[in-house]
PDB file of N, CA and C in Angstrom:
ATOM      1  N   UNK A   1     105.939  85.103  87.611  1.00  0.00           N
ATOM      2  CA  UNK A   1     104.916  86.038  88.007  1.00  0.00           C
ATOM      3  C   UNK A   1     104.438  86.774  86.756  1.00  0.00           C
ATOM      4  N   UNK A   2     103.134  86.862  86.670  1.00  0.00           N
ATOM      5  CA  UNK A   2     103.094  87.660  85.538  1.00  0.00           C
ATOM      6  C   UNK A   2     102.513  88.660  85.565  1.00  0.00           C
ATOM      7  N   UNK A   3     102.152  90.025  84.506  1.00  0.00           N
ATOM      8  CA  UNK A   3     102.551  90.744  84.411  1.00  0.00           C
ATOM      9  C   UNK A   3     100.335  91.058  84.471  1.00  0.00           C
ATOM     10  N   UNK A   4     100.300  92.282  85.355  1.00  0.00           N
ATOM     11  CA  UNK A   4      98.501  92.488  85.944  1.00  0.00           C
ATOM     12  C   UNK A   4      98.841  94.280  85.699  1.00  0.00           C
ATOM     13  N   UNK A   5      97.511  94.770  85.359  1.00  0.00           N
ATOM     14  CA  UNK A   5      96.936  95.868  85.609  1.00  0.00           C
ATOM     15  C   UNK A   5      97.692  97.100  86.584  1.00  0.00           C
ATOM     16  N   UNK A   6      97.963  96.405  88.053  1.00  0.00           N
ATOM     17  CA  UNK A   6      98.522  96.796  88.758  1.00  0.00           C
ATOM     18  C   UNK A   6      99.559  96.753  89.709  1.00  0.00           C
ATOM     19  N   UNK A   7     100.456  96.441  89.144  1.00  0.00           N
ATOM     20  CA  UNK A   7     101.560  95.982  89.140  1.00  0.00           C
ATOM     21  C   UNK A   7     102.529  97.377  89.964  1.00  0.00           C
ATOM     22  N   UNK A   8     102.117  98.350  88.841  1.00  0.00           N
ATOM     23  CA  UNK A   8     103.175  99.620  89.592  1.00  0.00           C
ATOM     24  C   UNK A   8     102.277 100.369  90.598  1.00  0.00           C
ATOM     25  N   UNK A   9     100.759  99.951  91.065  1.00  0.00           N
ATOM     26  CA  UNK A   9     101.007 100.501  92.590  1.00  0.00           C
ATOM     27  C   UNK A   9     101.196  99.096  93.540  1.00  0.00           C
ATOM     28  N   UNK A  10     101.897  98.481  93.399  1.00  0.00           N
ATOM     29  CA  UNK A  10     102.329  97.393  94.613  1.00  0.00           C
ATOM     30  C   UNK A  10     103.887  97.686  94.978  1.00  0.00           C
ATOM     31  N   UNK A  11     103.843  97.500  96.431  1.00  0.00           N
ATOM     32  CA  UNK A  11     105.580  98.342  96.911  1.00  0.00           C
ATOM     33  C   UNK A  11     105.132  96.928  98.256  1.00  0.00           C
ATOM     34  N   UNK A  12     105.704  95.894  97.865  1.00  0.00           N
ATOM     35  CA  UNK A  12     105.901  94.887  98.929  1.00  0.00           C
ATOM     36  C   UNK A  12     107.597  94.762  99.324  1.00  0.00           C
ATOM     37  N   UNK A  13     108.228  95.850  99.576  1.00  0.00           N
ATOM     38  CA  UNK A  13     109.895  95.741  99.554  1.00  0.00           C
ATOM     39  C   UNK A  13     110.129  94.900 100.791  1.00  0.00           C
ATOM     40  N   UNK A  14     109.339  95.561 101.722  1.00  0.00           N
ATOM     41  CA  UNK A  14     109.244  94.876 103.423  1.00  0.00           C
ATOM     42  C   UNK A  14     108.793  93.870 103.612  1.00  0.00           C
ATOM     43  N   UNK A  15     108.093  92.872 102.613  1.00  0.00           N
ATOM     44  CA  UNK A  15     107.864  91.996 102.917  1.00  0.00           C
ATOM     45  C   UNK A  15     108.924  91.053 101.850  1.00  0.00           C
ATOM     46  N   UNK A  16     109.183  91.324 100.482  1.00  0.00           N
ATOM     47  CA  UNK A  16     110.003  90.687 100.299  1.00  0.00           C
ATOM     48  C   UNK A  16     111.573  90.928 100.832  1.00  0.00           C
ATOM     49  N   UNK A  17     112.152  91.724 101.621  1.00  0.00           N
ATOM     50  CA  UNK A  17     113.305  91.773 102.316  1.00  0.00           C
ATOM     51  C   UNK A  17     113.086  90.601 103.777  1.00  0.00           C
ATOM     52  N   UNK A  18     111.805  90.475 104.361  1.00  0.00           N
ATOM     53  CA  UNK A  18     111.821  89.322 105.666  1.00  0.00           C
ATOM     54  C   UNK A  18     111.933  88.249 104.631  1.00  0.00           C
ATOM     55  N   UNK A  19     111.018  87.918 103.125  1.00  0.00           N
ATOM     56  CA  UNK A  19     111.258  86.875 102.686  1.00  0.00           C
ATOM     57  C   UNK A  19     113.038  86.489 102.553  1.00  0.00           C
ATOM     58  N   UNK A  20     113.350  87.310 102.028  1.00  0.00           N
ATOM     59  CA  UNK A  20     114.882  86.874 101.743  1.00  0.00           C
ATOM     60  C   UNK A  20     115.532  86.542 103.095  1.00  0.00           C
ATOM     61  N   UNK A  21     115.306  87.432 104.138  1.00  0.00           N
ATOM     62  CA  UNK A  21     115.613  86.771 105.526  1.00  0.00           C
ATOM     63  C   UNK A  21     115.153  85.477 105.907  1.00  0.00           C
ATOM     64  N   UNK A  22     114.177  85.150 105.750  1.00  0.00           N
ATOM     65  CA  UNK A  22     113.758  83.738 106.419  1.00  0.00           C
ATOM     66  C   UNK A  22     113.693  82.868 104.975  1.00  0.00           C
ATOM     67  N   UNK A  23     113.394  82.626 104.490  1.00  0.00           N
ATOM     68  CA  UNK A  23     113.646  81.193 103.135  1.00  0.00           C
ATOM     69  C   UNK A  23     114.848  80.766 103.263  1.00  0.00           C
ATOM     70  N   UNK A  24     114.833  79.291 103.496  1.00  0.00           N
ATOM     71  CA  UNK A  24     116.535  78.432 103.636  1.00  0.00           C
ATOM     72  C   UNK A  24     116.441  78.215 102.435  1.00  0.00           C
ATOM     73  N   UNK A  25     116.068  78.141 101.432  1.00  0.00           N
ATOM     74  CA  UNK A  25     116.694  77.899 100.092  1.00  0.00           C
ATOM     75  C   UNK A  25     115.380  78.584  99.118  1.00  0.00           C
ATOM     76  N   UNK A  26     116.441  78.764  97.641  1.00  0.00           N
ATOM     77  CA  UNK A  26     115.804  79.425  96.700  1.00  0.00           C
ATOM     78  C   UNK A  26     114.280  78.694  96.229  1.00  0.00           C
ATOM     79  N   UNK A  27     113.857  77.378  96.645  1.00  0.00           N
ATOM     80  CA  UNK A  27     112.772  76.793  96.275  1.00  0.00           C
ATOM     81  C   UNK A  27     111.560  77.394  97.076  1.00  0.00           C
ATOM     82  N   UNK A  28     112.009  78.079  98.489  1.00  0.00           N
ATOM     83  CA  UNK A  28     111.679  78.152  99.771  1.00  0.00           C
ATOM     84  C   UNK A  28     110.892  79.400  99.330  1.00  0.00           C
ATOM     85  N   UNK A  29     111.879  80.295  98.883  1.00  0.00           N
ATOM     86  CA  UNK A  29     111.764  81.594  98.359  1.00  0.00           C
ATOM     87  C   UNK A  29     110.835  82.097  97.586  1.00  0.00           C
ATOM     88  N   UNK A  30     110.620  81.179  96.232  1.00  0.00           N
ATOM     89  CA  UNK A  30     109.994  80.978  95.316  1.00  0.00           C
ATOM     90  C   UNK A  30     108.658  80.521  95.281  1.00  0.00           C
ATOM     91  N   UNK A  31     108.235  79.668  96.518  1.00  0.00           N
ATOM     92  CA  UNK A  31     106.826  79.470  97.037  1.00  0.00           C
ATOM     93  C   UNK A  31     106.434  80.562  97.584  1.00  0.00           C
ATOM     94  N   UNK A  32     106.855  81.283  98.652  1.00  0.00           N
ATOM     95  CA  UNK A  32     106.608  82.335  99.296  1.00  0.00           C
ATOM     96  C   UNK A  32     106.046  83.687  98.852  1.00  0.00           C
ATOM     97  N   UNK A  33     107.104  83.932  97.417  1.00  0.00           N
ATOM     98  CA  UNK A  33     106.729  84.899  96.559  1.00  0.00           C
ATOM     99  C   UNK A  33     105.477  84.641  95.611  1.00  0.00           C
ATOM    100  N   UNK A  34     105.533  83.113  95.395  1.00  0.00           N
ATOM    101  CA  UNK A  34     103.951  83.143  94.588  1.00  0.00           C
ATOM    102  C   UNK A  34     103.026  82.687  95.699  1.00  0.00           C
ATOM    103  N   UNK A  35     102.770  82.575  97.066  1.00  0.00           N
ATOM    104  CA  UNK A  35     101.986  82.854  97.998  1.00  0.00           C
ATOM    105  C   UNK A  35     101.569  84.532  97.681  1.00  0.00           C
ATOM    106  N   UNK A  36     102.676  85.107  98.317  1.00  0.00           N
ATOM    107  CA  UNK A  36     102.207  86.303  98.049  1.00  0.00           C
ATOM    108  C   UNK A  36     101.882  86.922  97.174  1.00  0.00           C
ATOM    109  N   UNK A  37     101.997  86.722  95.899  1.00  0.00           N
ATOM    110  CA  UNK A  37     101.775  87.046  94.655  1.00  0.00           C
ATOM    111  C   UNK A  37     100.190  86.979  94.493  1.00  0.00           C
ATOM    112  N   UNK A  38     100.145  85.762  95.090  1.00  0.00           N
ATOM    113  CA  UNK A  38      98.460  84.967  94.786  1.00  0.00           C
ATOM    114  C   UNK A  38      97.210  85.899  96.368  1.00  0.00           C
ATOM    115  N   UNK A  39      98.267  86.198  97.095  1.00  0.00           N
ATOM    116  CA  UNK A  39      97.113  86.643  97.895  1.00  0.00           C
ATOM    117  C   UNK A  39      97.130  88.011  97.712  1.00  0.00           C
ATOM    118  N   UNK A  40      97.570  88.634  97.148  1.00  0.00           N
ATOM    119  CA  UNK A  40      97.978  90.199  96.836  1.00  0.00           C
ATOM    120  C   UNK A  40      96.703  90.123  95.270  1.00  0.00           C
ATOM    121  N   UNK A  41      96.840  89.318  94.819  1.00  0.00           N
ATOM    122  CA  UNK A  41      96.363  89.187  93.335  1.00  0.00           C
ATOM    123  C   UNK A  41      94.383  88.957  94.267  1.00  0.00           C
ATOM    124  N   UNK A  42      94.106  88.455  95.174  1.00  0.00           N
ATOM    125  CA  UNK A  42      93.189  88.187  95.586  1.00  0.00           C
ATOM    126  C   UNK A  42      92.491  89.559  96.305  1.00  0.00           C
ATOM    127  N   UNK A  43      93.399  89.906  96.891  1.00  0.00           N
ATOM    128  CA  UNK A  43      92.750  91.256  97.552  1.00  0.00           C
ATOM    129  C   UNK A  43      92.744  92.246  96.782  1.00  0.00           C
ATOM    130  N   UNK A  44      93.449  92.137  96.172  1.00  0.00           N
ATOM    131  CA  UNK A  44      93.032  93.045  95.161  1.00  0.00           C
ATOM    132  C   UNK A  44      91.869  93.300  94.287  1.00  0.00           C
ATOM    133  N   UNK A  45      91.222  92.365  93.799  1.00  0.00           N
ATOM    134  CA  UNK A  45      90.510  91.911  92.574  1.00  0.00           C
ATOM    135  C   UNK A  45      89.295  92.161  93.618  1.00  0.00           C
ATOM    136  N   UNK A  46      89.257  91.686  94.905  1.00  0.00           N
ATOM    137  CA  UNK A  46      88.058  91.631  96.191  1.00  0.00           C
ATOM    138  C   UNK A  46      87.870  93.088  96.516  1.00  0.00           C
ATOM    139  N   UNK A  47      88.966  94.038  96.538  1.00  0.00           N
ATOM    140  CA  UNK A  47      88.350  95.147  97.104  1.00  0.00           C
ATOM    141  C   UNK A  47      87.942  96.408  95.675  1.00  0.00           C
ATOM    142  N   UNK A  48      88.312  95.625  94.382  1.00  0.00           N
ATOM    143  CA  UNK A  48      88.216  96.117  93.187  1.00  0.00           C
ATOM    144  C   UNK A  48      86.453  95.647  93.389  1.00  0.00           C
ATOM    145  N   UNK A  49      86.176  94.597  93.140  1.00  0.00           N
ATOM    146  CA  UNK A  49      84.808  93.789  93.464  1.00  0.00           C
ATOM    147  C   UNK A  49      83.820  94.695  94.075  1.00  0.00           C
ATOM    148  N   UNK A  50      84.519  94.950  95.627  1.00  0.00           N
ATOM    149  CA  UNK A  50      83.311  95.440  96.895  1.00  0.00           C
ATOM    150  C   UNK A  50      83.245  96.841  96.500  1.00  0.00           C
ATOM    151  N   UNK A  51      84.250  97.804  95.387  1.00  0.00           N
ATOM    152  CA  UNK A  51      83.783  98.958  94.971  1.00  0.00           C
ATOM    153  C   UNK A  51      83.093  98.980  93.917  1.00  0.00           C
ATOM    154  N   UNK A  52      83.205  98.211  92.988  1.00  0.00           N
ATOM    155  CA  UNK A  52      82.528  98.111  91.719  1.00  0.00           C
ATOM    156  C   UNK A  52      81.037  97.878  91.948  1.00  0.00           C
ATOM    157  N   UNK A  53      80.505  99.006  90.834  1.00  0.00           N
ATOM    158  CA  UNK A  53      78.849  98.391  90.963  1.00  0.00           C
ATOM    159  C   UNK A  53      78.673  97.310  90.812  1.00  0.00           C
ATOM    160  N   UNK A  54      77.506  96.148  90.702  1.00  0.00           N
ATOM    161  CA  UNK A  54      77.856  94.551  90.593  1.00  0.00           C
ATOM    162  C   UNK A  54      77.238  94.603  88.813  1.00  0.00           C
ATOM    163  N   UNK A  55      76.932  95.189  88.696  1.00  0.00           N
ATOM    164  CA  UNK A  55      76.789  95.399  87.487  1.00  0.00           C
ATOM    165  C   UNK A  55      77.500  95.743  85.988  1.00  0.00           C
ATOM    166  N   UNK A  56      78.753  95.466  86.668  1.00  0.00           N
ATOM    167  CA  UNK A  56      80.061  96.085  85.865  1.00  0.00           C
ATOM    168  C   UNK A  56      80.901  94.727  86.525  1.00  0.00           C
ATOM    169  N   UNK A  57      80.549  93.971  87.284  1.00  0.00           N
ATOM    170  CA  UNK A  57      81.567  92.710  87.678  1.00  0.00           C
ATOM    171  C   UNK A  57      81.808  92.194  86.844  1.00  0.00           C
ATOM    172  N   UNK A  58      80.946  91.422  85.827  1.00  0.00           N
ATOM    173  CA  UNK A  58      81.042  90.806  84.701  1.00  0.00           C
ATOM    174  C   UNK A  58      82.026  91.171  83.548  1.00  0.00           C
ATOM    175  N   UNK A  59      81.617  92.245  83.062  1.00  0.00           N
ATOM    176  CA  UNK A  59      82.580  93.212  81.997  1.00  0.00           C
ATOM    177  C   UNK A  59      83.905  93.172  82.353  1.00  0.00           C
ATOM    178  N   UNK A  60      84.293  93.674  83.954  1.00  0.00           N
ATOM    179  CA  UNK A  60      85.300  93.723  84.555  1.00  0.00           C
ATOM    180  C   UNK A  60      86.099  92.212  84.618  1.00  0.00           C
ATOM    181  N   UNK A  61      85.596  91.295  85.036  1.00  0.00           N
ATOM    182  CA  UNK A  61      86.436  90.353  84.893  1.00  0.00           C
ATOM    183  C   UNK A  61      86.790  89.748  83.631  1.00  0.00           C
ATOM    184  N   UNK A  62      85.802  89.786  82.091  1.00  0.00           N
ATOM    185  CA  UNK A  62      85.913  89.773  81.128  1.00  0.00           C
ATOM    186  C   UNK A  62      87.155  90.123  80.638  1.00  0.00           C
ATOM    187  N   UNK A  63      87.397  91.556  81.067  1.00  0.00           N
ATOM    188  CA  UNK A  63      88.648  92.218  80.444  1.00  0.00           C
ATOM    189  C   UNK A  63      89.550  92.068  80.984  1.00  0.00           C
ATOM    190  N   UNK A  64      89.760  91.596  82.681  1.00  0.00           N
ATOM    191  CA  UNK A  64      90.998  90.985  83.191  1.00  0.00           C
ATOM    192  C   UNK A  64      91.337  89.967  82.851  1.00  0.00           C
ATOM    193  N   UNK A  65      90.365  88.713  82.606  1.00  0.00           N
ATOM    194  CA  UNK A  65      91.274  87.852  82.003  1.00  0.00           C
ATOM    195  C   UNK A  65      91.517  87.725  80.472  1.00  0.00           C
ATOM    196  N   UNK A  66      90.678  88.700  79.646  1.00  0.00           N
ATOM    197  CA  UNK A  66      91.269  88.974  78.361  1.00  0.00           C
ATOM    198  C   UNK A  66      92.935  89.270  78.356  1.00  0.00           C
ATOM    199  N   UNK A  67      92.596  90.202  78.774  1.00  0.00           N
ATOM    200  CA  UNK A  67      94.259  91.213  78.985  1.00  0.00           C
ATOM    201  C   UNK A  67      94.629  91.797  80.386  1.00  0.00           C
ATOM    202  N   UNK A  68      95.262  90.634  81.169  1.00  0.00           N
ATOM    203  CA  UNK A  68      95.494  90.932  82.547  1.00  0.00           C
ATOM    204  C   UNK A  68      96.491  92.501  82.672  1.00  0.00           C
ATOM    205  N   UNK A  69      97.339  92.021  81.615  1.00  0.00           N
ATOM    206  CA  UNK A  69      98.413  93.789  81.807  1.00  0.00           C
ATOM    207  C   UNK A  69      98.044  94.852  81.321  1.00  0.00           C
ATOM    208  N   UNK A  70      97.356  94.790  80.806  1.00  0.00           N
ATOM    209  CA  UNK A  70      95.981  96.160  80.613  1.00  0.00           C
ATOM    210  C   UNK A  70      95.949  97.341  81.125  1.00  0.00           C
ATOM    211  N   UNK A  71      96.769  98.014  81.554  1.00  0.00           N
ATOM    212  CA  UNK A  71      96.207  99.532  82.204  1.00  0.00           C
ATOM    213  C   UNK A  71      94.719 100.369  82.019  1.00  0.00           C
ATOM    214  N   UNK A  72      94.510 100.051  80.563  1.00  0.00           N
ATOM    215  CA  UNK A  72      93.502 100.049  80.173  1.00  0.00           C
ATOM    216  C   UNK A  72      92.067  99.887  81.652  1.00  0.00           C
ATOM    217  N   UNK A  73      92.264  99.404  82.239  1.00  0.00           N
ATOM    218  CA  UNK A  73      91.211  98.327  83.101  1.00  0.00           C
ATOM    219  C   UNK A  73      91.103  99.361  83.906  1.00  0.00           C
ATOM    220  N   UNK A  74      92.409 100.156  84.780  1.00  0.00           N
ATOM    221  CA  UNK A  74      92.582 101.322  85.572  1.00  0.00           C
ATOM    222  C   UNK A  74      91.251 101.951  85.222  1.00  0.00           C
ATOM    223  N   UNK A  75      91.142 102.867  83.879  1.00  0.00           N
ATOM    224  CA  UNK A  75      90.936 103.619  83.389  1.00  0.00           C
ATOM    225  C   UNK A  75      88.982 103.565  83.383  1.00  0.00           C
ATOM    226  N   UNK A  76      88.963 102.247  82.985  1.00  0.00           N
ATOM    227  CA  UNK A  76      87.812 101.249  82.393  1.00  0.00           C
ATOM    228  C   UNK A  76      87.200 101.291  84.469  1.00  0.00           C
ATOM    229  N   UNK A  77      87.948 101.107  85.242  1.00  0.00           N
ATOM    230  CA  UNK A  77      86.966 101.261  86.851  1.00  0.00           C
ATOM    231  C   UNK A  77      87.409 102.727  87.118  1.00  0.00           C
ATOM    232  N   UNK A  78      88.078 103.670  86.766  1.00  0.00           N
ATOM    233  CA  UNK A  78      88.020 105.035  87.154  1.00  0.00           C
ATOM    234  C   UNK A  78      86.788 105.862  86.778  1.00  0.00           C
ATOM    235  N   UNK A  79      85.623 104.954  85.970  1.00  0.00           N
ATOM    236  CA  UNK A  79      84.587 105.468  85.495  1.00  0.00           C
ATOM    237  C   UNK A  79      83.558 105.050  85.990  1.00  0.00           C
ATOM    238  N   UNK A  80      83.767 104.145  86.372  1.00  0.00           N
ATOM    239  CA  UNK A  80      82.595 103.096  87.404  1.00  0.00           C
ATOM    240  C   UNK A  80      82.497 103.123  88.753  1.00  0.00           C
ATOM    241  N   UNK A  81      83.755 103.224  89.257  1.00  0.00           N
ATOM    242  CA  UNK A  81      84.195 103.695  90.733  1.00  0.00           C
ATOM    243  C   UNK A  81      83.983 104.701  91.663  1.00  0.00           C
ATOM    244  N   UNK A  82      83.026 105.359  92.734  1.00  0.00           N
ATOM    245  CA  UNK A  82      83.631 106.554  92.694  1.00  0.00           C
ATOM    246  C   UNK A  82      84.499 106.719  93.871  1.00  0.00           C
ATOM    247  N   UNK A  83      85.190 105.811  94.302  1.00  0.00           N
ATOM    248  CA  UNK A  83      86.517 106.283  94.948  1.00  0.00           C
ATOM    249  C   UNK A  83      87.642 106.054  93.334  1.00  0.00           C
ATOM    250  N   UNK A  84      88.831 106.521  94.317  1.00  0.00           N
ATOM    251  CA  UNK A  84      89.768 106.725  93.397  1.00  0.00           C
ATOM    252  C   UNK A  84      90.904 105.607  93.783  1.00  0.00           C
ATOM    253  N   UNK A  85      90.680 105.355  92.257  1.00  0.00           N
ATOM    254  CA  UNK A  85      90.437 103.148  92.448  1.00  0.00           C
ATOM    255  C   UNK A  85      92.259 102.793  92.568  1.00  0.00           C
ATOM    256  N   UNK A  86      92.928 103.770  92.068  1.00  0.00           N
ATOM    257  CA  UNK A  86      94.538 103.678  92.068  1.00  0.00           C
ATOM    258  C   UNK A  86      94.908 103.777  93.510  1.00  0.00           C
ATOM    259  N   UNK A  87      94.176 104.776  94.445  1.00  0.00           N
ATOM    260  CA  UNK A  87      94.745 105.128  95.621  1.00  0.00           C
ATOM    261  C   UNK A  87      94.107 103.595  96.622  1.00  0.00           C
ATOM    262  N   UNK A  88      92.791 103.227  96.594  1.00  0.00           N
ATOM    263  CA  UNK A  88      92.114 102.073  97.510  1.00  0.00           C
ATOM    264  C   UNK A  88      92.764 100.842  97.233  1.00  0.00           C
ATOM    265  N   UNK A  89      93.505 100.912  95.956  1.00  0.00           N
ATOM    266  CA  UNK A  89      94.649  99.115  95.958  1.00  0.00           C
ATOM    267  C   UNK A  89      95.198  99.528  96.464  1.00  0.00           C
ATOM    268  N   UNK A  90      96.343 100.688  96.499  1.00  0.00           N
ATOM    269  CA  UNK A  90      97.528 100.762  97.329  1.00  0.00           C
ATOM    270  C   UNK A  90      97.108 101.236  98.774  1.00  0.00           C
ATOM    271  N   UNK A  91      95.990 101.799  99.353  1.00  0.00           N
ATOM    272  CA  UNK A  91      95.953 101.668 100.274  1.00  0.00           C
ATOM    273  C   UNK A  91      95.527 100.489 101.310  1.00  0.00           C
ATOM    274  N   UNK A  92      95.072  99.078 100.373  1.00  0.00           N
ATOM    275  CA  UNK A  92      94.476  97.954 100.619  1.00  0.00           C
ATOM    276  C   UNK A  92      96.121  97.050 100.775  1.00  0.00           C
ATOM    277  N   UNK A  93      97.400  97.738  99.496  1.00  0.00           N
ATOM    278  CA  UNK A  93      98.011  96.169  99.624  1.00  0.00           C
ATOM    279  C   UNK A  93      98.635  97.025 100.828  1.00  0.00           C
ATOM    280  N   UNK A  94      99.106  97.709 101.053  1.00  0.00           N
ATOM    281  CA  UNK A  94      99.604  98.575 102.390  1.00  0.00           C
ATOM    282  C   UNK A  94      98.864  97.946 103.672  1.00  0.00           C
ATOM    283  N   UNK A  95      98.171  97.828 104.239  1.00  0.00           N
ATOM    284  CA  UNK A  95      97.137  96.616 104.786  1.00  0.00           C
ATOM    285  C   UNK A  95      97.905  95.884 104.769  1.00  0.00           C
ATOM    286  N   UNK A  96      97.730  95.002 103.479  1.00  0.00           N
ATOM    287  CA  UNK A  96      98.064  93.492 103.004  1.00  0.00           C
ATOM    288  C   UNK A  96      99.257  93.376 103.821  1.00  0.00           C
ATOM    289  N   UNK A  97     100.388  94.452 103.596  1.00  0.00           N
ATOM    290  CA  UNK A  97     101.885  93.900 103.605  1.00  0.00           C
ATOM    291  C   UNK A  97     101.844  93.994 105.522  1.00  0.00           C
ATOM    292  N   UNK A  98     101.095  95.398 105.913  1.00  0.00           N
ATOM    293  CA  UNK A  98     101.085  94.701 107.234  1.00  0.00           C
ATOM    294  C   UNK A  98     101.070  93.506 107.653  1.00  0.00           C
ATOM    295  N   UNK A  99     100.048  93.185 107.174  1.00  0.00           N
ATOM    296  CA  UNK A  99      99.694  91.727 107.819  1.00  0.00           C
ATOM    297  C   UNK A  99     100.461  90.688 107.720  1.00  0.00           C
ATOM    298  N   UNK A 100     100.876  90.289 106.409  1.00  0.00           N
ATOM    299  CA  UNK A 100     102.087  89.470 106.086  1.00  0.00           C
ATOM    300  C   UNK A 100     102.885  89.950 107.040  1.00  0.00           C
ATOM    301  N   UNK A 101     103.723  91.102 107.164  1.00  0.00           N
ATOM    302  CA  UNK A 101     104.576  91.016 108.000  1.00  0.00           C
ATOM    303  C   UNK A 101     104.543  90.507 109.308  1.00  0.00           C
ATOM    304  N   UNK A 102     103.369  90.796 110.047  1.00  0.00           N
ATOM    305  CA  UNK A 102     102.680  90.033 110.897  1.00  0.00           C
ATOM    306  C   UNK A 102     102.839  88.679 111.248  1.00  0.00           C
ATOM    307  N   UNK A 103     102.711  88.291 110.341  1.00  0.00           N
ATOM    308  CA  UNK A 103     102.065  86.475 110.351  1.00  0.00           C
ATOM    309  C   UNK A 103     103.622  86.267 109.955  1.00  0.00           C
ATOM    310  N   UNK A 104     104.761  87.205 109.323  1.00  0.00           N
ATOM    311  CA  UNK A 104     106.171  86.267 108.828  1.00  0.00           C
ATOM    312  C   UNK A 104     107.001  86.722 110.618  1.00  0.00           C
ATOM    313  N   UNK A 105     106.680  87.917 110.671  1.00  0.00           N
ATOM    314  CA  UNK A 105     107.338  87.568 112.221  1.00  0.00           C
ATOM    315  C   UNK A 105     106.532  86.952 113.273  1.00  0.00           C
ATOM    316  N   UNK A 106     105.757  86.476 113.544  1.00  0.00           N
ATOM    317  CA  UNK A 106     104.753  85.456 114.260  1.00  0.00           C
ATOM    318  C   UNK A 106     105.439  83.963 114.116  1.00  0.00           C
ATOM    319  N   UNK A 107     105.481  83.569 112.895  1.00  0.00           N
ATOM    320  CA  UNK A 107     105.830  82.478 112.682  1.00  0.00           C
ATOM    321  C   UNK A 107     107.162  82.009 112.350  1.00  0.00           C
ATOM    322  N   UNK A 108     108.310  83.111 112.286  1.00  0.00           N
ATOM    323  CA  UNK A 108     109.415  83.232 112.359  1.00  0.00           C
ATOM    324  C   UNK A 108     110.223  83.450 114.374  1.00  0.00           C
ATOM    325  N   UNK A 109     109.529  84.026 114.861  1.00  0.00           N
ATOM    326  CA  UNK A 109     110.255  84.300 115.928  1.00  0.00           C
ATOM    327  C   UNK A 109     110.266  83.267 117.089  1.00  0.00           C
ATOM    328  N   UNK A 110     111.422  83.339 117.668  1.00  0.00           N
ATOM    329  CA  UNK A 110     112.021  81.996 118.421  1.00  0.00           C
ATOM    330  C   UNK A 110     110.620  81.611 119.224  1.00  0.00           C
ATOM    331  N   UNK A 111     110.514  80.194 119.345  1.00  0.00           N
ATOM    332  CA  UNK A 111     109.722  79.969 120.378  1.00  0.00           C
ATOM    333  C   UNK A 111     109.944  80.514 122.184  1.00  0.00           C
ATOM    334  N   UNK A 112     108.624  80.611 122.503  1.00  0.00           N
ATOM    335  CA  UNK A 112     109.184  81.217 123.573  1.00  0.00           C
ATOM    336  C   UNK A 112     108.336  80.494 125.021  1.00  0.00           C
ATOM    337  N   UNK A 113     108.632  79.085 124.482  1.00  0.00           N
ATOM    338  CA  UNK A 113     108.048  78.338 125.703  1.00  0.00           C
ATOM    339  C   UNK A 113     109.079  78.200 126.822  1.00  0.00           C
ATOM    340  N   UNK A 114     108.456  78.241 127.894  1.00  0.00           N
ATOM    341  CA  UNK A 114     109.332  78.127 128.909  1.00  0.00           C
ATOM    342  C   UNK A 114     109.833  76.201 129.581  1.00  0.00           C
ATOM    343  N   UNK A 115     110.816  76.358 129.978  1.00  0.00           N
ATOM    344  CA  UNK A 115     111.281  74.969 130.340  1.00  0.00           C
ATOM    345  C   UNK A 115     110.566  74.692 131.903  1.00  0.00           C
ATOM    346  N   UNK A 116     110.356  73.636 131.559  1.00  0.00           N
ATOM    347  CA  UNK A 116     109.914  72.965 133.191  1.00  0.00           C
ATOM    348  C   UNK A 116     111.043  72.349 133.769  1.00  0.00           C
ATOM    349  N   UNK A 117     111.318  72.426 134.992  1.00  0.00           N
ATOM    350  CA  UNK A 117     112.414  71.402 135.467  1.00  0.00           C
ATOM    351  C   UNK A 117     111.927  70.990 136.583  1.00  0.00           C
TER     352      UNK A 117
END
């Protein structure tokens, strides 16, 4: 996993504690976490996007993939933004982890078809 902009407002504990519950093996595990890695990395960048003027998209992605661990970048949409761009990721991956949790107990919990006899 490597190392992004925003890294220290992401708190996925609840979703990686069901991961460690449900993965039968460490390969299992390891997909899961770069699933989530990759869709966390997506919503993010999307709701960074739908606040940003579109006129600053360009620049902005310029400098993320220059220097993804950048804090710098924070700083660089705290000027462009006018919500307050630290609080709308973490209130977006907060969302996010709902949902995952969602979809890991959905697709984790016993089937619950009934028997015909």
């Amino acid at each position: 996993m490597s190392s992004v902009f925003y890294d220290h407002l992401i708190d996925l504990k609840k979703v990686e504690k069901h991961i460690k519950k449900v993965a039968k093996t460490p390969e299992e595990r390891e997909e899961l976490y770069k699933l989530v890695d990759e869709i966390v990395h997506h919503r993010v960048i999307g709701c960074i996007l739908d606040n940003l003027p579109a006129d600053d998209h360009e620049a902005f992605m310029r400098k993320l993939v220059k220097k993804p661990h950048d804090r710098g970048i924070l700083k660089y949409l705290a000027k462009r933004v006018a919500e307050d761009v630290e609080e709308f990721i973490k209130l977006e991956i907060n969302k996010l982890a709902v949902e995952l949790l969602s979809i890991v107990e959905e697709k984790t919990r016993p089937s619950e078809k009934s028997e015909l006899n």
